[in-house]
Protein backbone atom coordinates (compact mmCIF):
# COMPACT_ATOMS: atom_id res chain seq x y z
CA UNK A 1 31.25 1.25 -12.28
CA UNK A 2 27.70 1.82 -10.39
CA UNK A 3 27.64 1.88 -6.51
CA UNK A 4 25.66 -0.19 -4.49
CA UNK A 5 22.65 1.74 -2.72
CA UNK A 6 21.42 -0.53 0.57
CA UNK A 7 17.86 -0.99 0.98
CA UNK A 8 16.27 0.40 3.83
CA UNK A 9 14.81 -2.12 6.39
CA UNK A 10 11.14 -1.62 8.29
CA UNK A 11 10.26 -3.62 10.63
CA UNK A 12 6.69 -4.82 11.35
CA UNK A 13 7.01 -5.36 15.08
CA UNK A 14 4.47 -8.24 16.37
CA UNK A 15 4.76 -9.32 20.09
CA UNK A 16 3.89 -12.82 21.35
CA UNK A 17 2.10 -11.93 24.91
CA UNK A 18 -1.17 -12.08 24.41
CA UNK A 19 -1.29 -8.71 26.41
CA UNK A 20 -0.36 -6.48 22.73
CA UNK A 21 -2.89 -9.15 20.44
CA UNK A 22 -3.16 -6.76 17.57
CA UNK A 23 -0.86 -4.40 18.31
CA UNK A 24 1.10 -3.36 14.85
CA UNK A 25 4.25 -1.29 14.78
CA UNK A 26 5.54 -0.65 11.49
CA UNK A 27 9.27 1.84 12.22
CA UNK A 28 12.42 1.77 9.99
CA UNK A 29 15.89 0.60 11.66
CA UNK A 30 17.49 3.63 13.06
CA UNK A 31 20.94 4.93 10.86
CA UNK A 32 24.05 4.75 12.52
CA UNK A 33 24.05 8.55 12.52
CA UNK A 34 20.99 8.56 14.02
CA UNK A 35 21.84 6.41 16.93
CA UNK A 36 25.34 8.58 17.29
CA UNK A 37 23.59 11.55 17.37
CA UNK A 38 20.59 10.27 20.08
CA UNK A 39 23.96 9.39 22.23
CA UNK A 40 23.17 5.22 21.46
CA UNK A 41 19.76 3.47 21.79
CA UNK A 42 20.82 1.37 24.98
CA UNK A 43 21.48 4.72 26.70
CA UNK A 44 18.01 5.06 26.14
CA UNK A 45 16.76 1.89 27.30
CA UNK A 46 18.32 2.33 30.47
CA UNK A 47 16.84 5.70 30.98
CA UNK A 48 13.42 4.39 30.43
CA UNK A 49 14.24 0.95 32.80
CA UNK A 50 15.77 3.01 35.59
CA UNK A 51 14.78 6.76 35.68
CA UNK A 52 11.45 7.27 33.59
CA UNK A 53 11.42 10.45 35.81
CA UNK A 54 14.57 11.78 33.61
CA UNK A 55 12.75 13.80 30.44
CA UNK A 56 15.70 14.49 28.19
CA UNK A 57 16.14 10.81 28.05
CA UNK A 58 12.82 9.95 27.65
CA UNK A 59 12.66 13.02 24.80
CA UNK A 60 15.75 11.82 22.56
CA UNK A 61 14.64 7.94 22.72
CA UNK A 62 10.55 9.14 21.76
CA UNK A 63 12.52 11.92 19.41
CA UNK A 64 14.33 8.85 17.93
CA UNK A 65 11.73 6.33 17.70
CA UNK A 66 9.83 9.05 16.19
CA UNK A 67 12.02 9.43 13.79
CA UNK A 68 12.10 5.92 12.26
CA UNK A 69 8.16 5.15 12.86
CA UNK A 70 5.90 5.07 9.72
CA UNK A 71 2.38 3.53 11.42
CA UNK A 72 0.85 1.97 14.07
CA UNK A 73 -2.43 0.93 15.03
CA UNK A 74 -2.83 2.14 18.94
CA UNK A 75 -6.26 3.38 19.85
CA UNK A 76 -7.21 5.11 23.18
CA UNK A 77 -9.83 3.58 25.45
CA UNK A 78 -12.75 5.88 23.44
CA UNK A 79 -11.34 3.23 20.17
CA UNK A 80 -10.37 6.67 18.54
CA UNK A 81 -6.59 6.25 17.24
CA UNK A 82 -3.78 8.00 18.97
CA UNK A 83 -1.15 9.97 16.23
CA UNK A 84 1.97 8.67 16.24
CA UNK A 85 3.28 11.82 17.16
CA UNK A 86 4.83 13.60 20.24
CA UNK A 87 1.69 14.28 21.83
CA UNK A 88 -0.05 11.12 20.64
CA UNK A 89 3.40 9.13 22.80
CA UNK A 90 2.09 11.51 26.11
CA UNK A 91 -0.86 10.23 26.55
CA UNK A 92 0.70 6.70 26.83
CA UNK A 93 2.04 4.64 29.51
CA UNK A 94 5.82 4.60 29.71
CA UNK A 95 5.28 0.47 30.23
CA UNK A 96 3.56 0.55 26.95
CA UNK A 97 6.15 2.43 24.89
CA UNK A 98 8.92 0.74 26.98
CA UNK A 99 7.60 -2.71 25.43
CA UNK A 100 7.76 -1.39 21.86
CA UNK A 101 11.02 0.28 22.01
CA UNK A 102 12.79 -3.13 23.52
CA UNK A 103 10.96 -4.67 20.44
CA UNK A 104 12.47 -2.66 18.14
CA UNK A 105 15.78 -2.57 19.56
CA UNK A 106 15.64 -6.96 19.56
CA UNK A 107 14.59 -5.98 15.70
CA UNK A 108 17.61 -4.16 14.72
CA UNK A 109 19.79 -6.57 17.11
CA UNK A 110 18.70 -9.53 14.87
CA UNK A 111 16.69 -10.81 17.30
CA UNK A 112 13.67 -12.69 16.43
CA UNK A 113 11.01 -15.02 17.56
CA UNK A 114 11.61 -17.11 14.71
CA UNK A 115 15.35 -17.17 12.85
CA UNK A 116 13.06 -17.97 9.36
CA UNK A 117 11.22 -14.79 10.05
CA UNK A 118 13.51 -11.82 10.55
CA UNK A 119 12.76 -8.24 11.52
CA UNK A 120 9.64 -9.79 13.50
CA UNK A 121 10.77 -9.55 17.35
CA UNK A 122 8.80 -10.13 20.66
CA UNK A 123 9.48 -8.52 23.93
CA UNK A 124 11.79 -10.08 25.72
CA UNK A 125 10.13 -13.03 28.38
CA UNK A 126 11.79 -14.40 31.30
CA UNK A 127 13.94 -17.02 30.44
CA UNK A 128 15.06 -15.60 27.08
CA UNK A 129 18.51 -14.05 26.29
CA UNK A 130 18.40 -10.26 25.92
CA UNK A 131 20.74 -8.43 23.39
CA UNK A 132 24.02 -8.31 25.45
CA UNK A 133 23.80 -4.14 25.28
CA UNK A 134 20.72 -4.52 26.57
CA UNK A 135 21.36 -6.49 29.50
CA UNK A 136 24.48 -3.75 30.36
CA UNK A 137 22.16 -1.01 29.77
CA UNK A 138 19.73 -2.69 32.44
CA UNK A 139 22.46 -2.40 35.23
CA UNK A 140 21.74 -0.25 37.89
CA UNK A 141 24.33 2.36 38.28
C-alpha cells in the first residue's frame, strides 16, 4: 500500500489597493513545524502591529517569511530590484512588509478576495472580517 505525499501550496499574493499595483509575492505556506518553532505566526503579527521596535520578533517573523518566499518583484526607488533576502527586507518599510505578511497569513487562513480563486488574498480593508487569530493578535496587551 503507497502513502499519500501532500502537495506543497505557493501562494501568488496579489493585493487589491491600488497602492501595491504590480506588486508580486510568490512564498510557500509555512509547515506546521515551522510555525511551532517561530513560536506561531500571529505572535508575529502582533509584534509587528504593536512593538516594531522589538527585533527578535521582527527577526523570527522576516526569518520565517524568509523561509517560505521563492520571488518577488520589489524594486528600490533607483528601479534596481531589492534581494529577497535579510538585507534586501532592511532596507524596507516595516508598513510595507507588514502588508505582505497579513497577506500571506489571510493566504494560509483561506482567506481570499474571491472564494473561486484561492491562495490569492488582499490586505485586509476596513470593513472586512480579519482571520479571528488575527484580530486577538491585534489586541493591545
Amino acid at each position: 500500500m503507497s502513502g499519500y505525499t501532500p502537495a506543497r501550496t505557493v501562494y501568488t499574493l496579489r493585493f487589491a489597493d491600488e497602492a501595491y499595483a504590480g506588486l508580486v509575492v510568490q512564498v510557500r505556506a509555512a509547515t506546521v513545524g515551522e510555525m511551532f518553532d517561530a513560536e506561531d505566526s500571529v505572535a508575529y503579527a502582533r509584534a509587528m502591529i504593536l512593538s516594531a521596535d522589538d527585533r527578535l520578533r521582527w527577526e523570527r517573523a522576516i526569518t520565517l517569511f524568509l523561509s517560505c518566499a521563492q520571488k518577488w518583484n520589489v524594486r528600490d526607488q533607483d528601479d534596481a530590484p531589492i534581494p529577497l533576502t535579510r538585507d534586501g527586507i532592511a532596507t524596507l518599510e516595516p508598513s510595507f512588509m507588514f502588508v505582505i505578511f497579513v497577506a500571506w497569513l489571510n493566504a494560509m487562513a483561506g482567506n481570499s478576495p474571491d472564494p473561486l480563486e484561492p491562495g490569492e488574498p488582499k490586505p485586509t480593508e476596513e470593513g472586512e472580517e480579519i482571520p479571528a487569530g488575527l484580530a486577538a493578535a491585534m489586541q493591545p496587551g
